[in-house]
PDB file of N, CA and C in Angstrom:
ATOM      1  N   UNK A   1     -24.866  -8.104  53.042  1.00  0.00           N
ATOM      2  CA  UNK A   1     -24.043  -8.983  53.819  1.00  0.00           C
ATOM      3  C   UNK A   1     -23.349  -9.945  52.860  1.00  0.00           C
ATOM      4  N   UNK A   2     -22.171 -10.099  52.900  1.00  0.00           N
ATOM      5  CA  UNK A   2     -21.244 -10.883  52.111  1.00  0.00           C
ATOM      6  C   UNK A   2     -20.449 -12.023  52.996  1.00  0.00           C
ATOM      7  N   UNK A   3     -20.721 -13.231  52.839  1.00  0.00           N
ATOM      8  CA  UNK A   3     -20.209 -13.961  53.960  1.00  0.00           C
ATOM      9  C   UNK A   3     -19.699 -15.222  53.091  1.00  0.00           C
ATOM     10  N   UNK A   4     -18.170 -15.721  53.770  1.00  0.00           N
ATOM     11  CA  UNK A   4     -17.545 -16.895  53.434  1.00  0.00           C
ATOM     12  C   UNK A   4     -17.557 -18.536  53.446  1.00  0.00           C
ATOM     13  N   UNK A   5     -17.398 -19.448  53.668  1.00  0.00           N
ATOM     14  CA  UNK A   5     -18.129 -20.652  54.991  1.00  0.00           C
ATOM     15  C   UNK A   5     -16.788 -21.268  53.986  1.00  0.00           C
ATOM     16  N   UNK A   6     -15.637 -21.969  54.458  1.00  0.00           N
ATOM     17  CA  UNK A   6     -14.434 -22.407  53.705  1.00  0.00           C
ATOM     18  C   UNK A   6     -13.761 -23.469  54.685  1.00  0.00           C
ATOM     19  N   UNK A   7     -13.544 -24.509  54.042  1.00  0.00           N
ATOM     20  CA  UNK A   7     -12.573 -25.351  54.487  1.00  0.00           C
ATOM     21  C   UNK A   7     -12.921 -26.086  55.943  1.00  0.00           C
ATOM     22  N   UNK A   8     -14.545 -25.965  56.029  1.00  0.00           N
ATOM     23  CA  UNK A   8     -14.814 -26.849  57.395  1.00  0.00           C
ATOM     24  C   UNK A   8     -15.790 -28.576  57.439  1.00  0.00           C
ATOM     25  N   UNK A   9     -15.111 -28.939  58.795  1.00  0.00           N
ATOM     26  CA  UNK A   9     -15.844 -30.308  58.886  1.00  0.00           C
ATOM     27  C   UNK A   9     -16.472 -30.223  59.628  1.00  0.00           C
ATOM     28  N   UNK A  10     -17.837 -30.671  59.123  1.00  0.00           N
ATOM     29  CA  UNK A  10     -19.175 -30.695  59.625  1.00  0.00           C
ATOM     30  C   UNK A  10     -18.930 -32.318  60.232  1.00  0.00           C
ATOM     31  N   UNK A  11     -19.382 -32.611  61.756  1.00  0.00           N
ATOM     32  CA  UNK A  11     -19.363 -33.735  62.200  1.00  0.00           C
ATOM     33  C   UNK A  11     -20.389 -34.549  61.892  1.00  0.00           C
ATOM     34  N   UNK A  12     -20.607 -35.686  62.256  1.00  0.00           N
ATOM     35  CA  UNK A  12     -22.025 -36.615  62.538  1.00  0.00           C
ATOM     36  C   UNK A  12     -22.843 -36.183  63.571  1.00  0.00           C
ATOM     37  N   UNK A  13     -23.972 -36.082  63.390  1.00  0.00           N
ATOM     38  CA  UNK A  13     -25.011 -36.054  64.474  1.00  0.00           C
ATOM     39  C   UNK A  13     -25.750 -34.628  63.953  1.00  0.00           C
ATOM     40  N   UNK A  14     -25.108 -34.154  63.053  1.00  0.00           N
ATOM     41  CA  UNK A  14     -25.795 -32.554  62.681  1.00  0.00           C
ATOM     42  C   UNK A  14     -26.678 -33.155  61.114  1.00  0.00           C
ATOM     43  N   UNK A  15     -27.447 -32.503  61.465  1.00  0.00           N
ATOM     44  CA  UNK A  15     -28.926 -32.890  60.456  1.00  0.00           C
ATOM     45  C   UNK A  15     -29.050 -31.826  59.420  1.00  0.00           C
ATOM     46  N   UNK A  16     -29.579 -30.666  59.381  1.00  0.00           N
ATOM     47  CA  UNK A  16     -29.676 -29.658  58.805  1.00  0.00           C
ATOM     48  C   UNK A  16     -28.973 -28.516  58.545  1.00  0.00           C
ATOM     49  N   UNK A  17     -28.956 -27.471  57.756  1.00  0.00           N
ATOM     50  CA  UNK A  17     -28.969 -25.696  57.787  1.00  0.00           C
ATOM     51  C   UNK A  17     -27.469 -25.573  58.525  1.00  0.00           C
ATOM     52  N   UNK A  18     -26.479 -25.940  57.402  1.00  0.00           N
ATOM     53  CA  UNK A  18     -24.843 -25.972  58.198  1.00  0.00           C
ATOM     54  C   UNK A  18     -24.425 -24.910  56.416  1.00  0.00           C
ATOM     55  N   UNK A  19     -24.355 -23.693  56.588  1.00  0.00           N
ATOM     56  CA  UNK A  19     -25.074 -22.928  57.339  1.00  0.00           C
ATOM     57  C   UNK A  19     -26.232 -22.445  56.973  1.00  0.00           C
ATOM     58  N   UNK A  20     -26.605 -21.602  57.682  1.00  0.00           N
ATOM     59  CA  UNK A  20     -28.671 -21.529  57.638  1.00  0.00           C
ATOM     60  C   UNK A  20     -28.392 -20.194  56.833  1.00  0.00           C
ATOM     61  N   UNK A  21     -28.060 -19.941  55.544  1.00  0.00           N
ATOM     62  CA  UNK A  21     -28.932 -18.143  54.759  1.00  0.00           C
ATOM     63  C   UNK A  21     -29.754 -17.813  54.848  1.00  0.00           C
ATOM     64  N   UNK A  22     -29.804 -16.301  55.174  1.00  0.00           N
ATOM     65  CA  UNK A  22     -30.698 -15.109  54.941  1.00  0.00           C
ATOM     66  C   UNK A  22     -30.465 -14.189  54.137  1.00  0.00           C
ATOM     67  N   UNK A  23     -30.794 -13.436  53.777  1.00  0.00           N
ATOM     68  CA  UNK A  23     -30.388 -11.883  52.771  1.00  0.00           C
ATOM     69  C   UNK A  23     -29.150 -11.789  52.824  1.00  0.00           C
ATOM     70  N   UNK A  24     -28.576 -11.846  51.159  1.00  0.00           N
ATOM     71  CA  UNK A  24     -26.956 -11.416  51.390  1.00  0.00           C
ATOM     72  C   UNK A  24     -26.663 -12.577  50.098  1.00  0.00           C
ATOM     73  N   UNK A  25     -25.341 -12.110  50.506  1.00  0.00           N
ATOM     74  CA  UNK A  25     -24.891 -13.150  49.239  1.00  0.00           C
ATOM     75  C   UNK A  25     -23.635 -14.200  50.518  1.00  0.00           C
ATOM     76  N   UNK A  26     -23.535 -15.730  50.161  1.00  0.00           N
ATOM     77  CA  UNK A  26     -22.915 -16.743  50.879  1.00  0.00           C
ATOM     78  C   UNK A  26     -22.242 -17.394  49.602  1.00  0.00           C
ATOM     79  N   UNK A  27     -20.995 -17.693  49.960  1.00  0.00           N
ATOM     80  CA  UNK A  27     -20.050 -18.432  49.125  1.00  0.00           C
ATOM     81  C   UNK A  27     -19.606 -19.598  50.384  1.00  0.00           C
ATOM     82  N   UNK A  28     -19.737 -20.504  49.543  1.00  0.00           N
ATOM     83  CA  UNK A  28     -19.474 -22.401  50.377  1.00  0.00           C
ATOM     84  C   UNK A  28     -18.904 -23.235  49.585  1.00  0.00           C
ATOM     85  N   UNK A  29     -17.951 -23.139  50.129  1.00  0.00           N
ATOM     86  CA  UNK A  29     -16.599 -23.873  48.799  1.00  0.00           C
ATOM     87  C   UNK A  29     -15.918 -24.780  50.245  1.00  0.00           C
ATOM     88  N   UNK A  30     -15.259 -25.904  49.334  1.00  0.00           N
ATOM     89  CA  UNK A  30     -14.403 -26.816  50.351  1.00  0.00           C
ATOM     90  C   UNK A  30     -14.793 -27.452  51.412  1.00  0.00           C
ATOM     91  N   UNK A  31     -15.956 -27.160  51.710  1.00  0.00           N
ATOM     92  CA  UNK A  31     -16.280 -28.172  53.615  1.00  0.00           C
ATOM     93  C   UNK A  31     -16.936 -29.478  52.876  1.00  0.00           C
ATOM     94  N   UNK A  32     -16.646 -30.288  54.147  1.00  0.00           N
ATOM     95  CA  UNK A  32     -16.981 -31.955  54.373  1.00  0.00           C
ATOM     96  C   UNK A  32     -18.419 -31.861  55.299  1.00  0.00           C
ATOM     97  N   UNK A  33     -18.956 -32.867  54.445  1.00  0.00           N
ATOM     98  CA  UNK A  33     -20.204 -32.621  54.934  1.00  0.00           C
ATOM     99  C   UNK A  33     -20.419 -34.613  54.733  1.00  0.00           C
ATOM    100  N   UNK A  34     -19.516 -35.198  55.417  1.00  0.00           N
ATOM    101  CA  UNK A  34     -19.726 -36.520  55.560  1.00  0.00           C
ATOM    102  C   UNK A  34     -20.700 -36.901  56.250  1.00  0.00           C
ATOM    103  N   UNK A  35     -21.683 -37.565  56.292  1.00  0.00           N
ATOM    104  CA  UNK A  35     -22.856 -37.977  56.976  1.00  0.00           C
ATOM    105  C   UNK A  35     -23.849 -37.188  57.288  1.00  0.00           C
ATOM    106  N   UNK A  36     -24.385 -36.185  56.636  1.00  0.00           N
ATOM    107  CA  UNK A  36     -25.143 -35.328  57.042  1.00  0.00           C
ATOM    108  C   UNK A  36     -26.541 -36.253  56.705  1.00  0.00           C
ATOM    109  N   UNK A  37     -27.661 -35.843  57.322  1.00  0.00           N
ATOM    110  CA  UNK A  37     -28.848 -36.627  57.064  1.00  0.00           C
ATOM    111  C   UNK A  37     -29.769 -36.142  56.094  1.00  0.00           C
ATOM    112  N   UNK A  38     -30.217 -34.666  56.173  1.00  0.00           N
ATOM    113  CA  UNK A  38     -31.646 -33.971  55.591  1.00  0.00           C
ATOM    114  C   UNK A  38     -30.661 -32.931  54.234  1.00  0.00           C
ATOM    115  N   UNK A  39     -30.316 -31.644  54.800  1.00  0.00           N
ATOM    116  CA  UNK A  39     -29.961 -30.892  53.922  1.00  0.00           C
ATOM    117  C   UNK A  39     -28.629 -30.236  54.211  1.00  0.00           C
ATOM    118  N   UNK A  40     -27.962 -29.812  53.740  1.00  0.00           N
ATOM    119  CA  UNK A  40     -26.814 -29.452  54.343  1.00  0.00           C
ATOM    120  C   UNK A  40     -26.632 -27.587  54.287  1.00  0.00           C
ATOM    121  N   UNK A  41     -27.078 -26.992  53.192  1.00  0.00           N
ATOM    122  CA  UNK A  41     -27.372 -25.647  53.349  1.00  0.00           C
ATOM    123  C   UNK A  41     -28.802 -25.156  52.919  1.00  0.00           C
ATOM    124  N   UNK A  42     -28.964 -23.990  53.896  1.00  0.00           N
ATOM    125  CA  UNK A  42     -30.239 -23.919  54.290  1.00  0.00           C
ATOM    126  C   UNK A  42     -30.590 -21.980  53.388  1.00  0.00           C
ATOM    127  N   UNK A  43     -31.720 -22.094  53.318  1.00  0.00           N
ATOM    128  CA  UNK A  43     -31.867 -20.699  52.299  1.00  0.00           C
ATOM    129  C   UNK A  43     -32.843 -19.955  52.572  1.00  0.00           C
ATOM    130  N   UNK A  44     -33.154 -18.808  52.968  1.00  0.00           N
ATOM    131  CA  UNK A  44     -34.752 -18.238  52.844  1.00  0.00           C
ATOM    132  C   UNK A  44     -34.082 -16.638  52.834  1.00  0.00           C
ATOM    133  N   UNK A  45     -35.362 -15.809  52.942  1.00  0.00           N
ATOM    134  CA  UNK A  45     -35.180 -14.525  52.229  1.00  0.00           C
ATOM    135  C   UNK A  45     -34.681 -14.128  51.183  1.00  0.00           C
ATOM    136  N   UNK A  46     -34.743 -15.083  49.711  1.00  0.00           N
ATOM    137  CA  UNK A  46     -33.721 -14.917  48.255  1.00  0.00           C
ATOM    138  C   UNK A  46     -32.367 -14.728  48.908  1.00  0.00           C
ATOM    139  N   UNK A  47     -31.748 -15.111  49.419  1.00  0.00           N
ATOM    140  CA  UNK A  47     -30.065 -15.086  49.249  1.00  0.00           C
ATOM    141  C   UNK A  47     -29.619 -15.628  48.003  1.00  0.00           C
ATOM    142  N   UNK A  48     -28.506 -15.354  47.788  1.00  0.00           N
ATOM    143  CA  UNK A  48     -27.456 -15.608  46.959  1.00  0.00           C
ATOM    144  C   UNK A  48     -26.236 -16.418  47.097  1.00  0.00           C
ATOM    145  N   UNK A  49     -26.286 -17.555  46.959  1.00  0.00           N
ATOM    146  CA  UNK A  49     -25.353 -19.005  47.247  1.00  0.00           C
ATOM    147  C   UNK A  49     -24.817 -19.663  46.368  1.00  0.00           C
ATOM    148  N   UNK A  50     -23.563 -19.522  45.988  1.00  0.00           N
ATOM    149  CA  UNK A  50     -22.668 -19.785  45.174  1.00  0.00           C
ATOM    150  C   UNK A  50     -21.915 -21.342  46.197  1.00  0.00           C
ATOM    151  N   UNK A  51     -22.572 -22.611  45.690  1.00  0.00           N
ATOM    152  CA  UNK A  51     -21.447 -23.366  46.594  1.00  0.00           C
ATOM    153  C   UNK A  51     -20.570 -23.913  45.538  1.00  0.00           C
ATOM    154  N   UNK A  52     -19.980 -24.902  45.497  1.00  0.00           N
ATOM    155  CA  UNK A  52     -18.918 -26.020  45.108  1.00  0.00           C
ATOM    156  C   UNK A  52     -18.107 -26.534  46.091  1.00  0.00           C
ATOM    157  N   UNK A  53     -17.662 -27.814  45.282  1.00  0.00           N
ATOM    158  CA  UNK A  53     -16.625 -28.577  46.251  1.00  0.00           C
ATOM    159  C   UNK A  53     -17.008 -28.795  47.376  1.00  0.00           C
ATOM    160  N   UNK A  54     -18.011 -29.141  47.792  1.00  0.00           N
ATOM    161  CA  UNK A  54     -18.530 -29.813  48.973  1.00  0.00           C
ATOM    162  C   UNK A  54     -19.167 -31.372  49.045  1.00  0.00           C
TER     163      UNK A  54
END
């Protein structure tokens, strides 16, 4: 599984796992993650997560 996550705003009131990985490879470039509280990306089963610019 090869998946994108680009150019989004994450609002207030969201706490965790924006977005939540599993198996696969995830690229997370460009989103706003203003006020988040705990963690902002989330990981299990060894995925592969390339972020920046967030």
């Amino acid at each position: 599984m090869q998946v994108s996550v680009a150019y989004n705003h994450f609002r207030c009131g969201l706490v965790q796992r924006m977005p939540r990985c599993r198996w696969g490879f995830f690229h997370v470039v460009n989103n706003d993650y203003t006020n988040w509280i705990m963690y902002s990306i989330g990981g299990s089963q060894h995925p592969t997560i390339i972020s920046y610019n967030n």
